[in-house]
PDB file of N, CA and C in Angstrom:
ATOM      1  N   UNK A   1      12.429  16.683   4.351  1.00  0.00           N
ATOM      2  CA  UNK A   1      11.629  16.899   3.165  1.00  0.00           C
ATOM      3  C   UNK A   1      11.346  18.385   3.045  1.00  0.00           C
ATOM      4  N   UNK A   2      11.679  18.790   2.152  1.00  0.00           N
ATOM      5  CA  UNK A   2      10.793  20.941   1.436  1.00  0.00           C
ATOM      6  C   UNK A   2       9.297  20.385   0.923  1.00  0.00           C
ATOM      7  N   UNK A   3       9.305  21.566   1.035  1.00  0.00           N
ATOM      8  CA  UNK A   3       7.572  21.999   0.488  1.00  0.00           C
ATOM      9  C   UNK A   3       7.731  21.265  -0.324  1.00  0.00           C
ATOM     10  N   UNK A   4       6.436  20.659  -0.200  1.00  0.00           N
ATOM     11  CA  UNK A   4       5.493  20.076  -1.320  1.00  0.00           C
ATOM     12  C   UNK A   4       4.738  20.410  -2.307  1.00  0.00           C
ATOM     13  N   UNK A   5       5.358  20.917  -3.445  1.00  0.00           N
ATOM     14  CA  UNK A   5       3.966  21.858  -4.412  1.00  0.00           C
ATOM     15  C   UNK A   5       3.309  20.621  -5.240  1.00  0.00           C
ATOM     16  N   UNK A   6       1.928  21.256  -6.279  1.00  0.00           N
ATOM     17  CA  UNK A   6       1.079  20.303  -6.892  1.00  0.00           C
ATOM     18  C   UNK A   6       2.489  19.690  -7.777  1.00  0.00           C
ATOM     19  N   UNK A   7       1.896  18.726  -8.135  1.00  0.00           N
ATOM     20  CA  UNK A   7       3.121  18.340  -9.241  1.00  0.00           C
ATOM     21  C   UNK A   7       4.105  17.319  -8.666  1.00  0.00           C
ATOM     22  N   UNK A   8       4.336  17.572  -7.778  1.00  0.00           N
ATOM     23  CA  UNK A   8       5.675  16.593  -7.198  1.00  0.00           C
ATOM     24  C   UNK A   8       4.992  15.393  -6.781  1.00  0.00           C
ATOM     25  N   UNK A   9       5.730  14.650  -7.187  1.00  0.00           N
ATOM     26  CA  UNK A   9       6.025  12.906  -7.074  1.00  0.00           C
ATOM     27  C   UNK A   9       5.740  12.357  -5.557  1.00  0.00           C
ATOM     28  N   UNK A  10       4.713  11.159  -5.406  1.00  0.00           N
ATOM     29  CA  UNK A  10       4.843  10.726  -4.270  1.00  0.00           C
ATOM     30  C   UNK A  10       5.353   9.228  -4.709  1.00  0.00           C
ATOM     31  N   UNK A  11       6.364   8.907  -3.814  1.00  0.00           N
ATOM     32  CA  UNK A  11       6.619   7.395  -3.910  1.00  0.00           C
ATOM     33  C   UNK A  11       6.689   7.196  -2.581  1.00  0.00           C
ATOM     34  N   UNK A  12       5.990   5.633  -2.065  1.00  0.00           N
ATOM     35  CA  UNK A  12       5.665   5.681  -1.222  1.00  0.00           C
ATOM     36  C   UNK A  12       5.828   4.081  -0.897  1.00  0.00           C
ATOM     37  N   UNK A  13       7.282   3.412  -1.455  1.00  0.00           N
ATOM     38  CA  UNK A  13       7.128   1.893  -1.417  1.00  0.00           C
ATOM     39  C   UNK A  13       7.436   1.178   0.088  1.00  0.00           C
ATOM     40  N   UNK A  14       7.282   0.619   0.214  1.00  0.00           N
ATOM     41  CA  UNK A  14       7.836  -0.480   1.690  1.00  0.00           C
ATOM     42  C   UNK A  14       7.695  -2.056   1.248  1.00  0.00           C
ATOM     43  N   UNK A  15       8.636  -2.327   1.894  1.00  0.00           N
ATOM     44  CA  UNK A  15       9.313  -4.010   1.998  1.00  0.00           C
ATOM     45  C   UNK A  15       9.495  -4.551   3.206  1.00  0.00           C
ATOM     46  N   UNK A  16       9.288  -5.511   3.139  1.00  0.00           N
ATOM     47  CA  UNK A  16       9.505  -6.146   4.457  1.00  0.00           C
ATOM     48  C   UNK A  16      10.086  -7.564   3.792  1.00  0.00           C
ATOM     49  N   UNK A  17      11.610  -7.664   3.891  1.00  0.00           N
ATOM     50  CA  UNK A  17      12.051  -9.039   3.575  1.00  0.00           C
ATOM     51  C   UNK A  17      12.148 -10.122   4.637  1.00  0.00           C
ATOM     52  N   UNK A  18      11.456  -9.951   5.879  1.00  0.00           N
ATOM     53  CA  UNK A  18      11.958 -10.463   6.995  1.00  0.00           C
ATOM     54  C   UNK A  18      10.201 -10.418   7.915  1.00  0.00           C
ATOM     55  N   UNK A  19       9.331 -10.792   6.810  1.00  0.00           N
ATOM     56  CA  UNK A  19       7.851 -10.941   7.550  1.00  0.00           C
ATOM     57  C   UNK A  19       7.621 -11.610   8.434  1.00  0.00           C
ATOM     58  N   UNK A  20       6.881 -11.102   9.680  1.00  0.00           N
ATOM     59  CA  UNK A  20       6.475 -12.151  10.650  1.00  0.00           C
ATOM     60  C   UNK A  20       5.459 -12.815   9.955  1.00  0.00           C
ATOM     61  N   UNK A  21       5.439 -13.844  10.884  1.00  0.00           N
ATOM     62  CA  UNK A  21       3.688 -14.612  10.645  1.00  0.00           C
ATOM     63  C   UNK A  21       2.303 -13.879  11.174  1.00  0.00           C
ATOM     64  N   UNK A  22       1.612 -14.321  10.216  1.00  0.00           N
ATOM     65  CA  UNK A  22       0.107 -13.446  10.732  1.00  0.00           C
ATOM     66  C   UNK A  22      -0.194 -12.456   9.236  1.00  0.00           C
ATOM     67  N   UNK A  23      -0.842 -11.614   9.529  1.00  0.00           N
ATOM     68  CA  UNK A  23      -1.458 -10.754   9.224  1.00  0.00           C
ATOM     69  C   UNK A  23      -0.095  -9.436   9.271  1.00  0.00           C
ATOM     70  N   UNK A  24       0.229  -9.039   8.090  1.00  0.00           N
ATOM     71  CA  UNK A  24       1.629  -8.271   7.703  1.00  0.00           C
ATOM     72  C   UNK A  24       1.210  -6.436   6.978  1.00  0.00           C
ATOM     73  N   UNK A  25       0.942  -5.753   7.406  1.00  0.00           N
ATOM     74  CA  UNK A  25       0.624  -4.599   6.872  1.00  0.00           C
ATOM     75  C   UNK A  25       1.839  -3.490   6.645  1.00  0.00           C
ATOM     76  N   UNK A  26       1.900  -3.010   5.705  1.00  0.00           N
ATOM     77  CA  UNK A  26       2.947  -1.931   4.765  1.00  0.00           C
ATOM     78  C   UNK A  26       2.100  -1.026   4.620  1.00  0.00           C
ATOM     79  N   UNK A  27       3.119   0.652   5.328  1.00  0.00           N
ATOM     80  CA  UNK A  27       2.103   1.433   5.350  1.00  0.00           C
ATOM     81  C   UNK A  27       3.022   2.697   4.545  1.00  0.00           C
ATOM     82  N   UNK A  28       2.685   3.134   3.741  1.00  0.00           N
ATOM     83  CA  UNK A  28       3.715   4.194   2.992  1.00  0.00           C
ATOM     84  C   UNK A  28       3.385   5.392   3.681  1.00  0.00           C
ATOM     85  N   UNK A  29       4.270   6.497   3.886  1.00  0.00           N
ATOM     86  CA  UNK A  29       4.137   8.014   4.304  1.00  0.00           C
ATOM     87  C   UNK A  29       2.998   8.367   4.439  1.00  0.00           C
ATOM     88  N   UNK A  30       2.351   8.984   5.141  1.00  0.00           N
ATOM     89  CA  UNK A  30       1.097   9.703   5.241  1.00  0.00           C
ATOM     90  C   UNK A  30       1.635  11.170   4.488  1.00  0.00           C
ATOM     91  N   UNK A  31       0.277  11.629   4.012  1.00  0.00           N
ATOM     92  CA  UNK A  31       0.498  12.782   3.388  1.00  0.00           C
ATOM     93  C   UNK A  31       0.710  14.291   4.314  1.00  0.00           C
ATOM     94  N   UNK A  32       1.707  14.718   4.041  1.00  0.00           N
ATOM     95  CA  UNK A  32       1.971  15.845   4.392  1.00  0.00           C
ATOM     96  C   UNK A  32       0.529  17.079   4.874  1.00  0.00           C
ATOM     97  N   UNK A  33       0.317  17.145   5.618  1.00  0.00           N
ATOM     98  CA  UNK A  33      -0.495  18.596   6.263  1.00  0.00           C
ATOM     99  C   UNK A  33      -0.911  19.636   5.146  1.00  0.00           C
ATOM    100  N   UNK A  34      -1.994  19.706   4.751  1.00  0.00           N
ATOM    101  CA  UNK A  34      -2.264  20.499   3.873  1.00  0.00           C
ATOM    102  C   UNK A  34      -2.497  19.868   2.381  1.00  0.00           C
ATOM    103  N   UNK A  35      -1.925  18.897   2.079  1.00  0.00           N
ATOM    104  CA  UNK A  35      -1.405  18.800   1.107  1.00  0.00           C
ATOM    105  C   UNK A  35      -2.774  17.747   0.684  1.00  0.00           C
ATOM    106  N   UNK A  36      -3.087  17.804  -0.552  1.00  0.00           N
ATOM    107  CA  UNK A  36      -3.629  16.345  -1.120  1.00  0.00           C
ATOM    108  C   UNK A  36      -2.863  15.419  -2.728  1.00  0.00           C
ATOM    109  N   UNK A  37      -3.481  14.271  -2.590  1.00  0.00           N
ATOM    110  CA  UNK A  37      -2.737  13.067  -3.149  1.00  0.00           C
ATOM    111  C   UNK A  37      -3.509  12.362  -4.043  1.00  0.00           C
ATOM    112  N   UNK A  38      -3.090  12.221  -5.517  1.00  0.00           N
ATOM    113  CA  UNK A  38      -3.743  11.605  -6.273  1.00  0.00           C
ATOM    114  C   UNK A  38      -2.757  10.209  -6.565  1.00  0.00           C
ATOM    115  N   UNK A  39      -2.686   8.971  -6.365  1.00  0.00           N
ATOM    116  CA  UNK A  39      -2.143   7.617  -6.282  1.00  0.00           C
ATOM    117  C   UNK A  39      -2.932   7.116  -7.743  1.00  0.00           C
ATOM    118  N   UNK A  40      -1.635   7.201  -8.391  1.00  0.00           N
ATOM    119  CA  UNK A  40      -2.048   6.262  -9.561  1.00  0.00           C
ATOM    120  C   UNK A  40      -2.348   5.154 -10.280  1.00  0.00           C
ATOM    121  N   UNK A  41      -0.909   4.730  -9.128  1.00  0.00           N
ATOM    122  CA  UNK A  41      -0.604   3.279  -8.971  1.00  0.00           C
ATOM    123  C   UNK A  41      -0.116   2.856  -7.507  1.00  0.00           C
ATOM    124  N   UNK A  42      -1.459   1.537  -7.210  1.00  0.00           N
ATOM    125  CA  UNK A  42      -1.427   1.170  -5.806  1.00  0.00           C
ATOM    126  C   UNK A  42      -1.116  -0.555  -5.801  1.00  0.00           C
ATOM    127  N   UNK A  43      -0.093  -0.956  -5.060  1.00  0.00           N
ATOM    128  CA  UNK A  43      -0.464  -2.370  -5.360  1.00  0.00           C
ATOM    129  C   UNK A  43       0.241  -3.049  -3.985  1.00  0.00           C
ATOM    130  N   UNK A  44       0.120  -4.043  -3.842  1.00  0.00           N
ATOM    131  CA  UNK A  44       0.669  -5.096  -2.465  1.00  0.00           C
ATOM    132  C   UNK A  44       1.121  -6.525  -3.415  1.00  0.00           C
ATOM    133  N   UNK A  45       2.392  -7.063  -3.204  1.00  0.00           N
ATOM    134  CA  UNK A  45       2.337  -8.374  -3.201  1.00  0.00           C
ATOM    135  C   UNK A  45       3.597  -8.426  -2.846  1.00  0.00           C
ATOM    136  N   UNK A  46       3.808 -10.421  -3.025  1.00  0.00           N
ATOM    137  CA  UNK A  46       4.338 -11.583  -2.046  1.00  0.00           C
ATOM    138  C   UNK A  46       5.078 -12.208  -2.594  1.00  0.00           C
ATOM    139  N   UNK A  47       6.384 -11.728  -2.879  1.00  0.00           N
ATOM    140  CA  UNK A  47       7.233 -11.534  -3.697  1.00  0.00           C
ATOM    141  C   UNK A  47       7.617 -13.254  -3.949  1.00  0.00           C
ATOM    142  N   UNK A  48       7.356 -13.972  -2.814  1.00  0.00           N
ATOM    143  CA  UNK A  48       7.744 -15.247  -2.676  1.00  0.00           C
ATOM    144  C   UNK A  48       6.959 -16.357  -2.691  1.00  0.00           C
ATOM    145  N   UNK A  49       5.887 -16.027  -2.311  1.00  0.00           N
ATOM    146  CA  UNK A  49       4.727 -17.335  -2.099  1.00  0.00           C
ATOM    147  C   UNK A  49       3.180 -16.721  -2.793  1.00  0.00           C
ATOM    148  N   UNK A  50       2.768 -17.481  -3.632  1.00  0.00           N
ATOM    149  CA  UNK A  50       1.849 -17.028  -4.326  1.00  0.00           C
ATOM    150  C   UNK A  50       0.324 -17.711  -3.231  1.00  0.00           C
ATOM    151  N   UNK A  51      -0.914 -17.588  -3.870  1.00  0.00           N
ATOM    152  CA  UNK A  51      -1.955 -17.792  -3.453  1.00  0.00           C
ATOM    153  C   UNK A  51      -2.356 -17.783  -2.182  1.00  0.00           C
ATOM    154  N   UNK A  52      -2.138 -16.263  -2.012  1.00  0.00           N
ATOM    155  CA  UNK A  52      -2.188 -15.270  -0.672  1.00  0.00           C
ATOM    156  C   UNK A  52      -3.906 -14.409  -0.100  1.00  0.00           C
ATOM    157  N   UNK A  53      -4.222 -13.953   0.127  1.00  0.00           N
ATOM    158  CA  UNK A  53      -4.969 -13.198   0.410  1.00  0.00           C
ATOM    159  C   UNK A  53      -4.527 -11.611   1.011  1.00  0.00           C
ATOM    160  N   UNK A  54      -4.589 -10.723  -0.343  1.00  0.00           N
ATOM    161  CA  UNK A  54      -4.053  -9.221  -0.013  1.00  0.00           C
ATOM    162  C   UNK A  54      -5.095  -8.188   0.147  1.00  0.00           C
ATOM    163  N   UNK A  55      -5.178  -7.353   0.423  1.00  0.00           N
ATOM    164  CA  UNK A  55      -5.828  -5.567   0.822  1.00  0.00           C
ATOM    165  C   UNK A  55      -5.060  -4.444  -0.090  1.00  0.00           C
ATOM    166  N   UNK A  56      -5.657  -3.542  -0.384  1.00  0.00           N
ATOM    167  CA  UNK A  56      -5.171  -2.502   0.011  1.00  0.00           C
ATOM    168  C   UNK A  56      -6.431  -1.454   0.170  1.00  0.00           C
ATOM    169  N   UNK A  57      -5.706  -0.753   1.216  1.00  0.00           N
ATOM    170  CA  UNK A  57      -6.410   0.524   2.044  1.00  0.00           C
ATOM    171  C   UNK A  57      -5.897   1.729   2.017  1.00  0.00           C
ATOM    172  N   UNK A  58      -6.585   2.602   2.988  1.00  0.00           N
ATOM    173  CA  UNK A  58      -6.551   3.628   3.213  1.00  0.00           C
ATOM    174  C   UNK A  58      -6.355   3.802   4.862  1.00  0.00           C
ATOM    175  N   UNK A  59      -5.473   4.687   5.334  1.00  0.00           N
ATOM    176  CA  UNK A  59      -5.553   5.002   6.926  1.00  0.00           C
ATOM    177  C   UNK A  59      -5.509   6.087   7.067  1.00  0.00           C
ATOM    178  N   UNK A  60      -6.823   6.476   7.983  1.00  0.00           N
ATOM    179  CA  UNK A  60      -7.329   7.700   7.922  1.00  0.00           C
ATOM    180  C   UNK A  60      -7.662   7.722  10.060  1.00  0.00           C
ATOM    181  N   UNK A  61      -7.001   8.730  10.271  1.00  0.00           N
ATOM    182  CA  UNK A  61      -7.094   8.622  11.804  1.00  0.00           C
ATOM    183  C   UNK A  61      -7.168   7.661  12.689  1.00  0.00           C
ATOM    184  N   UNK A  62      -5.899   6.876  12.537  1.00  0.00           N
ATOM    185  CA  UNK A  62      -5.617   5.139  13.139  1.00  0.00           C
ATOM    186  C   UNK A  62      -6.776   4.165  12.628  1.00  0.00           C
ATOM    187  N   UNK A  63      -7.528   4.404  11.485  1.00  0.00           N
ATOM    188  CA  UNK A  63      -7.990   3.073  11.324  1.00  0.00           C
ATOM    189  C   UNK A  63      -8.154   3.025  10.011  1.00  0.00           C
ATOM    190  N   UNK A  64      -8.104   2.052   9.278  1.00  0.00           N
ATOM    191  CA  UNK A  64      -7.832   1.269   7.684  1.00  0.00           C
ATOM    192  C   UNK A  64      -9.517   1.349   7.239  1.00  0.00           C
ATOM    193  N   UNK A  65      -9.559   1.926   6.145  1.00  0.00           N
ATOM    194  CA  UNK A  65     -10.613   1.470   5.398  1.00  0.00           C
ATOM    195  C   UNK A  65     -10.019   0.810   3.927  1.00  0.00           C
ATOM    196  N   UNK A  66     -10.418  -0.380   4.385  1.00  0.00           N
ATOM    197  CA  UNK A  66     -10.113  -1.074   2.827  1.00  0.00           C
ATOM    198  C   UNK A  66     -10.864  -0.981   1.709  1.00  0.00           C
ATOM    199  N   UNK A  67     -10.111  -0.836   0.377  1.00  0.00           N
ATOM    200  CA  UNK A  67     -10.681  -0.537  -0.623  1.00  0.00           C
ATOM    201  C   UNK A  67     -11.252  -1.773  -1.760  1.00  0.00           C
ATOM    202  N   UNK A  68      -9.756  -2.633  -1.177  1.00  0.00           N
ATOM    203  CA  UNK A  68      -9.994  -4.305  -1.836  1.00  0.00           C
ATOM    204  C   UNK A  68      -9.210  -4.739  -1.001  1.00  0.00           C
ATOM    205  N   UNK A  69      -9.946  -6.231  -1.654  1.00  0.00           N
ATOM    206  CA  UNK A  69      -9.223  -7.218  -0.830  1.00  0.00           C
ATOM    207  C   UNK A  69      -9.738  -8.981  -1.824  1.00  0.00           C
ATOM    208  N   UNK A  70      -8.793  -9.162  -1.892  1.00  0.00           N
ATOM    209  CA  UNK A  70      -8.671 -10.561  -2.844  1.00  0.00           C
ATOM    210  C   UNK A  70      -7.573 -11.559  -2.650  1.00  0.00           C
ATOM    211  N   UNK A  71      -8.298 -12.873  -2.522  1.00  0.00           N
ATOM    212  CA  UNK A  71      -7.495 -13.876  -2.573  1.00  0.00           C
ATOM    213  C   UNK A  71      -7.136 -14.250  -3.972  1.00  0.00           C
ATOM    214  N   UNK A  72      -5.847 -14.479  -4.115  1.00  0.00           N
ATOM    215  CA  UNK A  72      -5.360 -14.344  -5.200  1.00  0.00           C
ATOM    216  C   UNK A  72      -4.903 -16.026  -5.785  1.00  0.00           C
ATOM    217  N   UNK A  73      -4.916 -16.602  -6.916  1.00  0.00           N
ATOM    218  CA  UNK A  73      -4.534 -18.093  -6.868  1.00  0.00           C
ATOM    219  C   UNK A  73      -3.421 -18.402  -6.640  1.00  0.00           C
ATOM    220  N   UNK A  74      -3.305 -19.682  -7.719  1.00  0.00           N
ATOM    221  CA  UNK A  74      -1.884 -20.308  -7.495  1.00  0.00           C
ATOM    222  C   UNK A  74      -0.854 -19.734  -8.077  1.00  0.00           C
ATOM    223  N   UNK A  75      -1.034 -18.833  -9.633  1.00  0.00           N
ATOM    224  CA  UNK A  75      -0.293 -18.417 -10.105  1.00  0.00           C
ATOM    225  C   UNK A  75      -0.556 -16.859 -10.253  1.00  0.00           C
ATOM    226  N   UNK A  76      -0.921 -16.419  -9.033  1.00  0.00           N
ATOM    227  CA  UNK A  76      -0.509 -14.650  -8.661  1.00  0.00           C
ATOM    228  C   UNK A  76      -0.083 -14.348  -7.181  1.00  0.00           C
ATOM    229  N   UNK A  77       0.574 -13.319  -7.258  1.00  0.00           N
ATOM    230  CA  UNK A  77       1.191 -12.650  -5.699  1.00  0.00           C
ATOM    231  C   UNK A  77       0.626 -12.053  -5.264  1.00  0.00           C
ATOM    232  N   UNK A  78      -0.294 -10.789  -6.180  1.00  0.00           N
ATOM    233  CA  UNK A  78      -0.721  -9.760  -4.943  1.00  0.00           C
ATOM    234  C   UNK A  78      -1.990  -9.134  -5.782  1.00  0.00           C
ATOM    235  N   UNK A  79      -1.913  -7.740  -6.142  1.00  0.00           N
ATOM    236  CA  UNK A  79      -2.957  -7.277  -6.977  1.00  0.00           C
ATOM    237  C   UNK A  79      -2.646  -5.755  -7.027  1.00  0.00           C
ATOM    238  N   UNK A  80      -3.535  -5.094  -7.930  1.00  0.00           N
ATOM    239  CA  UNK A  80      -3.391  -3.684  -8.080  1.00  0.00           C
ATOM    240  C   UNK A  80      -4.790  -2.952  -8.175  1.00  0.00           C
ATOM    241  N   UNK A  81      -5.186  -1.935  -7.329  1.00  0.00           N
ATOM    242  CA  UNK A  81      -5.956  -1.507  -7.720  1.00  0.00           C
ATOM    243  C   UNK A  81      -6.124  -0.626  -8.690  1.00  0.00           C
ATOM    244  N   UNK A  82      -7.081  -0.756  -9.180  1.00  0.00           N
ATOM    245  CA  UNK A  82      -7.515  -0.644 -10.957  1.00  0.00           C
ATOM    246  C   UNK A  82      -7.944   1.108 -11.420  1.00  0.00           C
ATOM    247  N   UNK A  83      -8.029   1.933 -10.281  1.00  0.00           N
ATOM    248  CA  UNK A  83      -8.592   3.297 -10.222  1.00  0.00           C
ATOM    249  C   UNK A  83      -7.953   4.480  -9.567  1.00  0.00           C
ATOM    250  N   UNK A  84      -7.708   4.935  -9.550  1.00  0.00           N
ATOM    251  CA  UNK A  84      -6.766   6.789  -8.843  1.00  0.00           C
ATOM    252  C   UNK A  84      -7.755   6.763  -7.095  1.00  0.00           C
ATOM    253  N   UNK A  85      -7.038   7.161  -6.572  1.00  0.00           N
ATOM    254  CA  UNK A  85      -7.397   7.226  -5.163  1.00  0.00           C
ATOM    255  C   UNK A  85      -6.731   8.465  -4.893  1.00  0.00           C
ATOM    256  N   UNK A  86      -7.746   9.006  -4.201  1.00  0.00           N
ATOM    257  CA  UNK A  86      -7.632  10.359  -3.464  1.00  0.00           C
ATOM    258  C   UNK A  86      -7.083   9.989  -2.310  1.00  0.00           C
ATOM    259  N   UNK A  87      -5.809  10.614  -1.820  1.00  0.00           N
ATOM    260  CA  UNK A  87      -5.826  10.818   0.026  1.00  0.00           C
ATOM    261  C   UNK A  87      -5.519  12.798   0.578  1.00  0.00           C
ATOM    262  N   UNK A  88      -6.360  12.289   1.593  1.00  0.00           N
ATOM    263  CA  UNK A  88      -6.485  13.634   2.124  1.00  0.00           C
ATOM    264  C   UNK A  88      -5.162  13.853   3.117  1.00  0.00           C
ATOM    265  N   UNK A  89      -4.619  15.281   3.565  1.00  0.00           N
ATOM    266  CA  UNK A  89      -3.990  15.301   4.701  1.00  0.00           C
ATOM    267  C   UNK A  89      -3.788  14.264   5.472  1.00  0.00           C
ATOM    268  N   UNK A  90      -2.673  13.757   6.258  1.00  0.00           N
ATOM    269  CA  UNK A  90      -2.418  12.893   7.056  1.00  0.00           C
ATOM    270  C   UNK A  90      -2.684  11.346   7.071  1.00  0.00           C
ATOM    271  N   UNK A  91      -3.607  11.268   5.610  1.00  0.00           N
ATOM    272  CA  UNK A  91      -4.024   9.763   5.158  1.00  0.00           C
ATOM    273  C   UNK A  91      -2.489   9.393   4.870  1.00  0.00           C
ATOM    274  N   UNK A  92      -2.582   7.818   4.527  1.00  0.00           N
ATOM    275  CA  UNK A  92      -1.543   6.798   4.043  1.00  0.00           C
ATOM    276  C   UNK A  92      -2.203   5.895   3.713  1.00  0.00           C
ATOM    277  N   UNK A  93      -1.613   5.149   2.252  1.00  0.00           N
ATOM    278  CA  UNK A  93      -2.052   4.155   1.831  1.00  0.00           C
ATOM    279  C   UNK A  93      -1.272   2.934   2.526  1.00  0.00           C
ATOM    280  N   UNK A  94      -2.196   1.537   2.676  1.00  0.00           N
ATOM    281  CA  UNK A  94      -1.605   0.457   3.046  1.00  0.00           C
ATOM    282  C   UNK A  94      -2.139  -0.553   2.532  1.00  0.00           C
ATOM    283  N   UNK A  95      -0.715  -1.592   2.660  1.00  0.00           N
ATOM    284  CA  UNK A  95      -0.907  -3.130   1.667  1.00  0.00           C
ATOM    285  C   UNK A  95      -1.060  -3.721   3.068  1.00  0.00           C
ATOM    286  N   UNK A  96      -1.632  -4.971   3.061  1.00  0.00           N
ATOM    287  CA  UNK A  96      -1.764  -6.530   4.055  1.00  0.00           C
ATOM    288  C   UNK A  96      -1.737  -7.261   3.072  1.00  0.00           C
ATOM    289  N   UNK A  97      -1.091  -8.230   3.511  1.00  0.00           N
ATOM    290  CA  UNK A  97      -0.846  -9.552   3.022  1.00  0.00           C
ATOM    291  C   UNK A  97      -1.358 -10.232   4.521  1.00  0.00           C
ATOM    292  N   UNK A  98      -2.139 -11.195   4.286  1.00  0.00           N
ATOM    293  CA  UNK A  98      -2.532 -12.092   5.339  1.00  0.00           C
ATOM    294  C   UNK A  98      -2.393 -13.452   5.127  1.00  0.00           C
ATOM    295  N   UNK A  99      -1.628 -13.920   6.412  1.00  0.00           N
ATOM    296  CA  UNK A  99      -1.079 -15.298   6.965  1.00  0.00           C
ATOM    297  C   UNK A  99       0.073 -15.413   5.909  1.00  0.00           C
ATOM    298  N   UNK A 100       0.935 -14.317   6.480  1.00  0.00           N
ATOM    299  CA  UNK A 100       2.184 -14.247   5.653  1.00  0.00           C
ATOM    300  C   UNK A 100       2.735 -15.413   6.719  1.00  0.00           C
ATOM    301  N   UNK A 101       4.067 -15.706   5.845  1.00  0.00           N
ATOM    302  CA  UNK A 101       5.145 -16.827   6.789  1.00  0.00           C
ATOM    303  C   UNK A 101       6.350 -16.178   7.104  1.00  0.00           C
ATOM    304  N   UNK A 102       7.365 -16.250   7.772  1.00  0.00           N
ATOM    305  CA  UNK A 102       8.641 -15.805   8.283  1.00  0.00           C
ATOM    306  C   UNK A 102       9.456 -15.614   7.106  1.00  0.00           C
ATOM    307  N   UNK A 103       9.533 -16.506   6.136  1.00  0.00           N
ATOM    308  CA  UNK A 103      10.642 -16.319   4.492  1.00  0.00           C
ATOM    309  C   UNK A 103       9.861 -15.441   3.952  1.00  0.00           C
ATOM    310  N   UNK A 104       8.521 -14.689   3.607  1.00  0.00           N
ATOM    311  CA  UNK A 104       7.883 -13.896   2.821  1.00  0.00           C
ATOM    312  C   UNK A 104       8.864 -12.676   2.831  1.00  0.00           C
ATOM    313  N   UNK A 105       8.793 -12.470   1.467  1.00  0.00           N
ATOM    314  CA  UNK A 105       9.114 -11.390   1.242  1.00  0.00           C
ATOM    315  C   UNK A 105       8.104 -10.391   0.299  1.00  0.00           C
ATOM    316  N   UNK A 106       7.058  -9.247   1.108  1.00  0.00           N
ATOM    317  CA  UNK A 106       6.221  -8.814   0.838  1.00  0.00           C
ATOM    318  C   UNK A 106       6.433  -6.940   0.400  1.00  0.00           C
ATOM    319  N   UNK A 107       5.761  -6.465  -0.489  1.00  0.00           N
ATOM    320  CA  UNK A 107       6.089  -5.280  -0.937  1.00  0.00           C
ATOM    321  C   UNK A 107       4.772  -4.353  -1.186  1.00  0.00           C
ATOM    322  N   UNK A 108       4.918  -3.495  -0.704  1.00  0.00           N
ATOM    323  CA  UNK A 108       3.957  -2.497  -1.403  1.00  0.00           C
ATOM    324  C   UNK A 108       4.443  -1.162  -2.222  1.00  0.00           C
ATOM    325  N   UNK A 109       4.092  -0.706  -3.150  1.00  0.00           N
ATOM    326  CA  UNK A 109       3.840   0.190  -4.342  1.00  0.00           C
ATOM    327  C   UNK A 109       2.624   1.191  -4.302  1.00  0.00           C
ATOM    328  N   UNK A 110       3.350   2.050  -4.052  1.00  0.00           N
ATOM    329  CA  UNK A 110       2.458   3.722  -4.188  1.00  0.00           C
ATOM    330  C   UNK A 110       3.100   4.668  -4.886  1.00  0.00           C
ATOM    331  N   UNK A 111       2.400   4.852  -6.160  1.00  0.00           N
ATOM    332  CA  UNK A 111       2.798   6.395  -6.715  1.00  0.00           C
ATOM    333  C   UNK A 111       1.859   6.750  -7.232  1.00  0.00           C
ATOM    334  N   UNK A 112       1.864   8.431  -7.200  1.00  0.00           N
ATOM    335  CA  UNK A 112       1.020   9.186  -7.139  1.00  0.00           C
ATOM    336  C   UNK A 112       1.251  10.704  -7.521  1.00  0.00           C
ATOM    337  N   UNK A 113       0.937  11.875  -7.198  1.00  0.00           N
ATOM    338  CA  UNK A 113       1.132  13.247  -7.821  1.00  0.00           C
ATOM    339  C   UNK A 113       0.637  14.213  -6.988  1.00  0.00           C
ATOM    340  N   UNK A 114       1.254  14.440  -5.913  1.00  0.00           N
ATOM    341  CA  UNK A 114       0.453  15.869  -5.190  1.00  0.00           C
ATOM    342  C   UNK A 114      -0.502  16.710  -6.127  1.00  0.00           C
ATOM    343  N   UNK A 115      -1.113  17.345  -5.254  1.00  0.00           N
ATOM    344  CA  UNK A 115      -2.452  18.199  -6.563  1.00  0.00           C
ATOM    345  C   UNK A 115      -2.718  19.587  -5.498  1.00  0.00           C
TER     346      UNK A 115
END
């Protein structure tokens, strides 16, 4: 990766077509050293099995602060959070999906705009 100036694009997706069971977390790039992150669009879902229970967070020096977290019904996968999120240096955003199954196929979505 080159320098990072304000302006440039963060995409920051992960998949996992091949989920274990349990509790399944997707963690996109941490932000570059120096640098900060405005996320426009944040979201987690379950590409395969609906009426899940998802997160999404923040990881900030090995530990997650979640921002949401919702069980979702019969006829939704995952969710999006609704507001711009700041990450600082070395943060990363992350999706969970919990009591995923082995066929799940689970995704998370991060984009955003260095600043």
């Amino acid at each position: 990766m080159g320098k990072i100036s304000p302006g440039d694009v963060y995409l920051g997706d992960r998949e996992d077509a091949k989920a274990a069971t349990g509790d399944v977390d997707l963690e996109g790039e941490r932000v570059p050293e120096g640098c900060m992150l405005r996320l426009e669009f944040f979201g987690v879902m379950d590409l395969t099995t609906a009426n899940k229970t998802v997160r999404l967070g923040v990881k900030r020096a090995g530990a997650v602060t979640w921002l949401k977290r919702i069980s979702v019904g019969a006829s939704a996968y995952g969710t999006i959070l609704e507001r711009p999120v700041l990450l600082r240096a070395l943060e990363s955003p992350v999706g969970r999906v919990e009591s995923a199954t082995a066929a799940d196929v689970l995704q998370m979505v991060a984009r955003g705009v260095y600043i």
